[in-house]
N, C-alpha and C. Protein backbone atom coordinates (compact mmCIF):
# COMPACT_ATOMS: atom_id res chain seq x y z
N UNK A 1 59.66 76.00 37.45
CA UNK A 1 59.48 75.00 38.50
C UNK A 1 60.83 74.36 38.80
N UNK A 2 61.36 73.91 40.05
CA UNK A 2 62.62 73.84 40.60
C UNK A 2 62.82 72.34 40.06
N UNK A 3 63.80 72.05 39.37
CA UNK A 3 63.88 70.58 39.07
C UNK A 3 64.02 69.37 40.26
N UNK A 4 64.50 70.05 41.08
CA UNK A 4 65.35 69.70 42.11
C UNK A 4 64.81 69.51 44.14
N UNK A 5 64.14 68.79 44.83
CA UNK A 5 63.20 69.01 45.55
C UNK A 5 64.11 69.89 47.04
N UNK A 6 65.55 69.53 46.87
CA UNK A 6 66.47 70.17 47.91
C UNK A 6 67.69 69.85 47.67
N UNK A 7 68.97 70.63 47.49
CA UNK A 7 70.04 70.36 47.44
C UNK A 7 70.87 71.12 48.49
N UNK A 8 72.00 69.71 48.85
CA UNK A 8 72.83 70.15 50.32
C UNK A 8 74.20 70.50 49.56
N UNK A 9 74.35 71.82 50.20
CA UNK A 9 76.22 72.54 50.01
C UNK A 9 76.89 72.02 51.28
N UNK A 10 77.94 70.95 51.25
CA UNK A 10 78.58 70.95 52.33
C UNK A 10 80.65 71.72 51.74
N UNK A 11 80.47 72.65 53.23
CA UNK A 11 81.40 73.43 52.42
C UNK A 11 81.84 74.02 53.70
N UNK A 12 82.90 74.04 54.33
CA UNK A 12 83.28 74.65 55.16
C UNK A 12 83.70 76.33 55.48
N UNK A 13 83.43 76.75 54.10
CA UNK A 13 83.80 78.15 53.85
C UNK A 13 82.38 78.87 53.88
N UNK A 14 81.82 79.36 54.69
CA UNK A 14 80.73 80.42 54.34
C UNK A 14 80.25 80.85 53.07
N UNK A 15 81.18 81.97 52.83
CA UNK A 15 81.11 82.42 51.49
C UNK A 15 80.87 81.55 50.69
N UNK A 16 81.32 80.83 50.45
CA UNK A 16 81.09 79.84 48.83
C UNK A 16 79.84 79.26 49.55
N UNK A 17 79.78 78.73 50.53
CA UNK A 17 78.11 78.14 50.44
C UNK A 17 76.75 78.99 50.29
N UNK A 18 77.39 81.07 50.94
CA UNK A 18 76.55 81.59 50.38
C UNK A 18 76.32 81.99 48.80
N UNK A 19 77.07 81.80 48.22
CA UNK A 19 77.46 81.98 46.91
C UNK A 19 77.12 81.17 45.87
N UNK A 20 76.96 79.62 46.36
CA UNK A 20 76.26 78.46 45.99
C UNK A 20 74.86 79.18 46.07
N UNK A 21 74.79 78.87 47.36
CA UNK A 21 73.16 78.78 47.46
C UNK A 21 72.37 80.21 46.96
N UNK A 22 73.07 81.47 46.74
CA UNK A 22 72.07 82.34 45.68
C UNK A 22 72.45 81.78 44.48
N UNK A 23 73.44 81.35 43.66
CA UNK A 23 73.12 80.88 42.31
C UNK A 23 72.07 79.71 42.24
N UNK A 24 71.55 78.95 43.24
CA UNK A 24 71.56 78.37 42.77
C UNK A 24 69.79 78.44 42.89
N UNK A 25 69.22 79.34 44.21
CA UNK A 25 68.43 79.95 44.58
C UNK A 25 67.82 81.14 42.64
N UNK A 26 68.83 81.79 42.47
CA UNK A 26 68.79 82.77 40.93
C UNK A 26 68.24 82.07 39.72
N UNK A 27 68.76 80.64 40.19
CA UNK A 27 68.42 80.01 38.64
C UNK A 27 67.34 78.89 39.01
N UNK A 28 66.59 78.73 39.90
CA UNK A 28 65.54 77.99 40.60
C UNK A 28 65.87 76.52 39.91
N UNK A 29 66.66 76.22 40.16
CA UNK A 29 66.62 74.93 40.24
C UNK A 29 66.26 73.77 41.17
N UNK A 30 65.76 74.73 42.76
CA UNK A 30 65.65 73.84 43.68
C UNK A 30 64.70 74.30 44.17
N UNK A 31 63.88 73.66 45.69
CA UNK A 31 63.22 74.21 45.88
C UNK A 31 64.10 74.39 47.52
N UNK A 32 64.14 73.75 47.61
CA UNK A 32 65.40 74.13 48.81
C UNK A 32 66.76 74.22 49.47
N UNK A 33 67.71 74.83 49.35
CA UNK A 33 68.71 75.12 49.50
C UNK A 33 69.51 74.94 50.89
N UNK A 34 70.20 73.46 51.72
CA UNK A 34 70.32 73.07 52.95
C UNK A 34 72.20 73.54 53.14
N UNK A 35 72.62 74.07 54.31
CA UNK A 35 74.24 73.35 54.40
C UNK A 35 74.66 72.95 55.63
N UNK A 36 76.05 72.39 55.21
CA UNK A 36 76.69 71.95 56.24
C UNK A 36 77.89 72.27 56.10
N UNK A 37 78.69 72.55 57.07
CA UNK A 37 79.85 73.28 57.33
C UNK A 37 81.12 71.86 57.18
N UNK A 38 80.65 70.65 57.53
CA UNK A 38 81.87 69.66 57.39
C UNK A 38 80.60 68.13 57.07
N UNK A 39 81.45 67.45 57.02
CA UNK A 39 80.76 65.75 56.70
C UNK A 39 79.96 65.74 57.77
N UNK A 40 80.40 66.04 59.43
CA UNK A 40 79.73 65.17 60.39
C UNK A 40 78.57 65.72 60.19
N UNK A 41 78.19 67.18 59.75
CA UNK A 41 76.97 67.79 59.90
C UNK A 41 76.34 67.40 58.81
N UNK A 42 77.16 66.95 57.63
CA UNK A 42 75.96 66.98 56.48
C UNK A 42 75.74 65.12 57.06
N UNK A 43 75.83 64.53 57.42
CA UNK A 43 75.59 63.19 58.20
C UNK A 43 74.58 63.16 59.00
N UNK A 44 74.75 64.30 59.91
CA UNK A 44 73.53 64.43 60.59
C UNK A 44 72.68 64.56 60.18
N UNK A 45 72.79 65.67 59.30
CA UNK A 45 71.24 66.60 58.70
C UNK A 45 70.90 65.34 57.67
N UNK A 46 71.53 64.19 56.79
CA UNK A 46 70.99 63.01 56.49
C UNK A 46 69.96 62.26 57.31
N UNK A 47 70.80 61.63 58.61
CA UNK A 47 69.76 61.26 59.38
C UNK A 47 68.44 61.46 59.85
N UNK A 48 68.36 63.15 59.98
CA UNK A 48 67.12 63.39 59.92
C UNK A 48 66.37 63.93 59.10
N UNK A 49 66.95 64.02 58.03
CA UNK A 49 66.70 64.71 57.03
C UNK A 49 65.63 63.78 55.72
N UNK A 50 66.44 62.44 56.07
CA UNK A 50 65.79 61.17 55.12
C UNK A 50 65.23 60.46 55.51
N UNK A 51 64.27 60.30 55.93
CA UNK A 51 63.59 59.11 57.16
C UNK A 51 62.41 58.23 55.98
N UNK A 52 62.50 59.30 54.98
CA UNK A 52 61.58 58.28 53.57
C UNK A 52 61.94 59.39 52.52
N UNK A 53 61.45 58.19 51.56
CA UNK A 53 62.29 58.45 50.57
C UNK A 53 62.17 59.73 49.85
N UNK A 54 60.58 60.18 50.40
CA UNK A 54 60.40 61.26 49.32
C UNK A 54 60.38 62.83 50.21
N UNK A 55 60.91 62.60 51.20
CA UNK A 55 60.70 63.39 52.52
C UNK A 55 61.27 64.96 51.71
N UNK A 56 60.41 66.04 52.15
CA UNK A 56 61.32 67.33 51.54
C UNK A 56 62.39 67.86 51.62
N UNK A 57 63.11 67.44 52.87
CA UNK A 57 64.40 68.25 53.57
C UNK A 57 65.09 66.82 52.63
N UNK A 58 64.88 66.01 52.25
CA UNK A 58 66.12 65.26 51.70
C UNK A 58 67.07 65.42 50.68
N UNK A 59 67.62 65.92 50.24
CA UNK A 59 68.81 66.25 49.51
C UNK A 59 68.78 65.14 48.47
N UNK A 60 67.81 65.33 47.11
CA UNK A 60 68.05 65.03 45.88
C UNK A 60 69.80 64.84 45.69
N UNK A 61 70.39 66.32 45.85
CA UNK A 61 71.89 66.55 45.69
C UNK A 61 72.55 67.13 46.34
N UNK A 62 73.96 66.60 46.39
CA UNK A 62 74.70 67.13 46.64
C UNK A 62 76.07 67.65 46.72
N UNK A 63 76.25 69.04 46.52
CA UNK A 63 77.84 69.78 46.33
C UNK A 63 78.51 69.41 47.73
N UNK A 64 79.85 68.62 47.39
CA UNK A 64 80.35 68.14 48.63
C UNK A 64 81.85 68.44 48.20
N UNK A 65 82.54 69.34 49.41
CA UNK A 65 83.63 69.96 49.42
C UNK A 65 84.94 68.64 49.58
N UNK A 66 86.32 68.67 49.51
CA UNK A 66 86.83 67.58 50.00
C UNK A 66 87.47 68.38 51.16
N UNK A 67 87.76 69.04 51.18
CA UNK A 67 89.31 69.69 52.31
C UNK A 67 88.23 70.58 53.38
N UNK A 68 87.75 69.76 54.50
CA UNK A 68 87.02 70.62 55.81
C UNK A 68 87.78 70.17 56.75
N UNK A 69 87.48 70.54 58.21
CA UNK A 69 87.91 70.21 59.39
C UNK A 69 86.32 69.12 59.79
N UNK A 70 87.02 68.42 60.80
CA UNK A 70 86.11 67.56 62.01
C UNK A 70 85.82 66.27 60.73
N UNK A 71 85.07 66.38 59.37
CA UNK A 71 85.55 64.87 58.53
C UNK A 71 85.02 65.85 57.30
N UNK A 72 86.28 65.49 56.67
CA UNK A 72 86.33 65.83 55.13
C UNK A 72 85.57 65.12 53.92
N UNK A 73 85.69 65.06 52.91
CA UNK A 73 84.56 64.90 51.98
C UNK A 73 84.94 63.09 51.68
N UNK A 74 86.02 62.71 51.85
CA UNK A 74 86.20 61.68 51.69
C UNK A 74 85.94 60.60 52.87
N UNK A 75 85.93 61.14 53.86
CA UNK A 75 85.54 60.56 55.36
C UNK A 75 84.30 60.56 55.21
N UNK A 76 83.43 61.26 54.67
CA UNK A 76 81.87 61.61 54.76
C UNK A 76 81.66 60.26 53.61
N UNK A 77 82.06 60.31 52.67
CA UNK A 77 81.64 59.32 51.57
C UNK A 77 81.52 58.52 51.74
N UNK A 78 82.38 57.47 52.74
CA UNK A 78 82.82 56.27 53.27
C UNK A 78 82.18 56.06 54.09
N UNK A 79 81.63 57.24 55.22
CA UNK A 79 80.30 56.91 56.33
C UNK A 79 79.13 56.73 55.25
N UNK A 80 78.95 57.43 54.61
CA UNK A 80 77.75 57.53 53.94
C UNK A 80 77.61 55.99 52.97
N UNK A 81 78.57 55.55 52.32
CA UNK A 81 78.71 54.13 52.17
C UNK A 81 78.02 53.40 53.01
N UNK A 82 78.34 53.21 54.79
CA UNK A 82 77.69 52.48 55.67
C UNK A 82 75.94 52.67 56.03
N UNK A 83 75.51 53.82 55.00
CA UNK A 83 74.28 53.80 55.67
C UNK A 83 72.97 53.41 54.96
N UNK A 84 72.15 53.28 54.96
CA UNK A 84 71.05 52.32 54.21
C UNK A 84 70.52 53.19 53.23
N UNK A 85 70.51 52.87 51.85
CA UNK A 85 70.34 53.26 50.87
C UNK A 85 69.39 54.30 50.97
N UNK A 86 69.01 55.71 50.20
CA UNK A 86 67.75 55.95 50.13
C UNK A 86 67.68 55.62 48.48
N UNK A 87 66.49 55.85 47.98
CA UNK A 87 65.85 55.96 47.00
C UNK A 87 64.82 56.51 46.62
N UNK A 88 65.36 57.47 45.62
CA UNK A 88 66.27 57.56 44.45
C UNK A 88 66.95 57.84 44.91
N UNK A 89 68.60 57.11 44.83
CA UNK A 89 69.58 57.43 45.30
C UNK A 89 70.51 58.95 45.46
N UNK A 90 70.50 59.41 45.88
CA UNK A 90 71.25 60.88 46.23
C UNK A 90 72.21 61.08 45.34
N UNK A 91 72.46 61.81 44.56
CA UNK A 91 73.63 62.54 43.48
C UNK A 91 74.52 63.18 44.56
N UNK A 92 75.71 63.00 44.17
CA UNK A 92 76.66 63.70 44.73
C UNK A 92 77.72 64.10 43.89
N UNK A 93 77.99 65.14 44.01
CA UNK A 93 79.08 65.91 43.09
C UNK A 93 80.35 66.47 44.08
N UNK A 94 81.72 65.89 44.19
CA UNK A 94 82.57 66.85 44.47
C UNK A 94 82.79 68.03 43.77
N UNK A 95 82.86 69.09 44.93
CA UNK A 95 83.06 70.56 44.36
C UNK A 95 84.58 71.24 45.12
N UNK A 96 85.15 71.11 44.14
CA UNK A 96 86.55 71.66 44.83
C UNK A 96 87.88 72.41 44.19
N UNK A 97 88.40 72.91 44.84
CA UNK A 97 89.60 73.30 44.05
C UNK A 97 91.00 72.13 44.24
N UNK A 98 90.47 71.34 44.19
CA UNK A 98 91.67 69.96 44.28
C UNK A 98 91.99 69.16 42.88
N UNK A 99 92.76 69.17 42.10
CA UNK A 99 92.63 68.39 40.67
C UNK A 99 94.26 68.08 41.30
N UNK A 100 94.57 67.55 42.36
CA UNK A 100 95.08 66.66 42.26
C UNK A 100 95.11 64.96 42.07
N UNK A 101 95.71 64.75 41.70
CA UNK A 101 95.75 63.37 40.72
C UNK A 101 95.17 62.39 41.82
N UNK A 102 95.78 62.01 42.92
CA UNK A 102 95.72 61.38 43.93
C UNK A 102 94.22 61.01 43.83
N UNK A 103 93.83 62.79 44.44
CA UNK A 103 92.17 63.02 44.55
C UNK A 103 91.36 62.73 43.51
N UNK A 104 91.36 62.76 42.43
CA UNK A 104 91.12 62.76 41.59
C UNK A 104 90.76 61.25 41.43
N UNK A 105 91.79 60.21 41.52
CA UNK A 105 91.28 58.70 41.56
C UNK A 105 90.56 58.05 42.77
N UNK A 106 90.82 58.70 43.78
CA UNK A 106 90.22 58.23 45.11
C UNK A 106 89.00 58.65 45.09
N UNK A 107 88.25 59.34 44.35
CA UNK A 107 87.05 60.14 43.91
C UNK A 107 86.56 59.26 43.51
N UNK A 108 87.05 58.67 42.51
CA UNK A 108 86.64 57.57 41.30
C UNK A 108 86.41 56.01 42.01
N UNK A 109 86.74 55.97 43.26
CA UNK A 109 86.19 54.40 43.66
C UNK A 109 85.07 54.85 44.50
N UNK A 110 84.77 56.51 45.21
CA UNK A 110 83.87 56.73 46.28
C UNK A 110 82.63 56.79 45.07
N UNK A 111 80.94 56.48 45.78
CA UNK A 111 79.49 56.68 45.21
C UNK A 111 79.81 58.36 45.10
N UNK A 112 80.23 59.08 43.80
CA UNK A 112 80.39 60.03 43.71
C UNK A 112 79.71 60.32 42.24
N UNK A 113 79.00 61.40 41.86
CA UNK A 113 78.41 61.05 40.13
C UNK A 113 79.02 62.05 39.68
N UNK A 114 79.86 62.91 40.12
CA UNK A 114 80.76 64.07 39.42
C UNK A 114 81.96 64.58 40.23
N UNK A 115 82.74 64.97 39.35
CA UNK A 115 84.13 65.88 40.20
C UNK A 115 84.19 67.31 39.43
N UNK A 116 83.77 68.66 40.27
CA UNK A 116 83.55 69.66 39.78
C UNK A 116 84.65 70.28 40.16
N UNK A 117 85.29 71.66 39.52
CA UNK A 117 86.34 72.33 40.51
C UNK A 117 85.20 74.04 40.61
N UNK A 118 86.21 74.12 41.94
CA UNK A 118 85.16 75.66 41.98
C UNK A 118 85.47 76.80 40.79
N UNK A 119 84.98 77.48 41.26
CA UNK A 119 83.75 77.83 41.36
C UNK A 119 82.51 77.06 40.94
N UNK A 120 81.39 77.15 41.37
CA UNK A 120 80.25 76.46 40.74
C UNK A 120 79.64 77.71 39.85
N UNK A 121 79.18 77.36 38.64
CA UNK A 121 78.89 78.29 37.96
C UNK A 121 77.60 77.78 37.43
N UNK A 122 76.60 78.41 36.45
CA UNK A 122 75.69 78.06 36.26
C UNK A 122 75.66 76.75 35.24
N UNK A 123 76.81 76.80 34.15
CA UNK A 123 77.27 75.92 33.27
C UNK A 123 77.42 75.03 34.14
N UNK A 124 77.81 74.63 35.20
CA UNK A 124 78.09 73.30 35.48
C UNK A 124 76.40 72.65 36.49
N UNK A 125 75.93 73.76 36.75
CA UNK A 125 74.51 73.22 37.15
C UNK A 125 74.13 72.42 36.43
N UNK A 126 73.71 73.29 35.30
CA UNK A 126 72.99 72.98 34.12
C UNK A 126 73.22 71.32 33.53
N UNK A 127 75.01 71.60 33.83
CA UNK A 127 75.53 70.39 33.26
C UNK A 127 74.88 69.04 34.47
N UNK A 128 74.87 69.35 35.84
CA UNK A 128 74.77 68.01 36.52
C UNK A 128 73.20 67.91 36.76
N UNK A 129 72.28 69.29 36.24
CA UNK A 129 70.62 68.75 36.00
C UNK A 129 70.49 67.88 34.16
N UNK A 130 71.42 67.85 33.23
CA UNK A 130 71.02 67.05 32.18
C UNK A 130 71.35 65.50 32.59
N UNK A 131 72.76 66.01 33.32
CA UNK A 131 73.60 64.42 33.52
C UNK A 131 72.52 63.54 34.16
N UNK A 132 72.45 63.78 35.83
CA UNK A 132 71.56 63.22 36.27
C UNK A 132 70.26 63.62 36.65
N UNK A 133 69.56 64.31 36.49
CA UNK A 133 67.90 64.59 36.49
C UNK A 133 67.13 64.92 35.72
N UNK A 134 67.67 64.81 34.19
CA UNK A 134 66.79 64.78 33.38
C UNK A 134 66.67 65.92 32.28
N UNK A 135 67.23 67.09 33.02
CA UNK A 135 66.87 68.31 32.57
C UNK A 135 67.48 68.18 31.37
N UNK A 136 66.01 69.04 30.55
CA UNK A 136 66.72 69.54 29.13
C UNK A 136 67.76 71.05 29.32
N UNK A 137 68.34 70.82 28.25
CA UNK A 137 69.70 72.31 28.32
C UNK A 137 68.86 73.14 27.86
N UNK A 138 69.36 74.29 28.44
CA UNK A 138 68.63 75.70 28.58
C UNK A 138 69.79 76.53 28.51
């Protein structure tokens, strides 16, 4: 049974969001698998996506890229700051190949509950279903 009721890949690269979404599809952790190509879209697909709290298309979680075109992961965080809470509040994990330092602290003041680097692998699933949803390790 999927721990997870929908999780959003925002990721400007195809590939890795298809690549996300069969691992993550392989190891059923979700029951639905959403993306977005940059912030403005995963913003949108919020808006209509969350209209209550327990709505299905809402994104329990989400893998959020930093480096897209049109608003990057840090532009998205800061809109997403301005908008009215849902609850249970949305997990968000940066997923990136950025471990620069900079990024790395500017991460640390955004509503962010992890900083992952890519690849996403199943180990780090695993790791952000014990952190935040409960899951026992498997």
């Amino acid at each position: 049974m999927p721990a997870i009721r929908c999780t959003l890949l925002v990721d400007d690269d195809p590939t890795t969001n298809y690549l996300n979404r069969r691992l993550l599809q392989r190891l059923n952790v979700t029951a639905q698998v959403r993306e977005a190509g940059n912030g403005q879209e995963a913003l949108d697909l919020l808006a209509t996506s969350c209209t209550a709290p327990d709505a299905p298309a809402c994104p329990a979680l989400i893998f959020l890229d930093i480096n897209m075109p049109v608003m990057d992961g840090f532009a998205f965080l800061e809109m997403y700051q301005r908008r009215p809470l849902v609850q249970p509040p949305i997990v968000i994990v940066m997923l990136t190949t950025s471990l620069h330092p900079a990024d790395v602290q500017r991460v640390n003041r955004l509503p962010v509950a992890g900083f992952l680097t890519k690849p996403l692998t199943a180990e780090k699933i695993q790791q952000v279903l014990q952190q935040h949803f409960g899951h026992p390790a498997g």
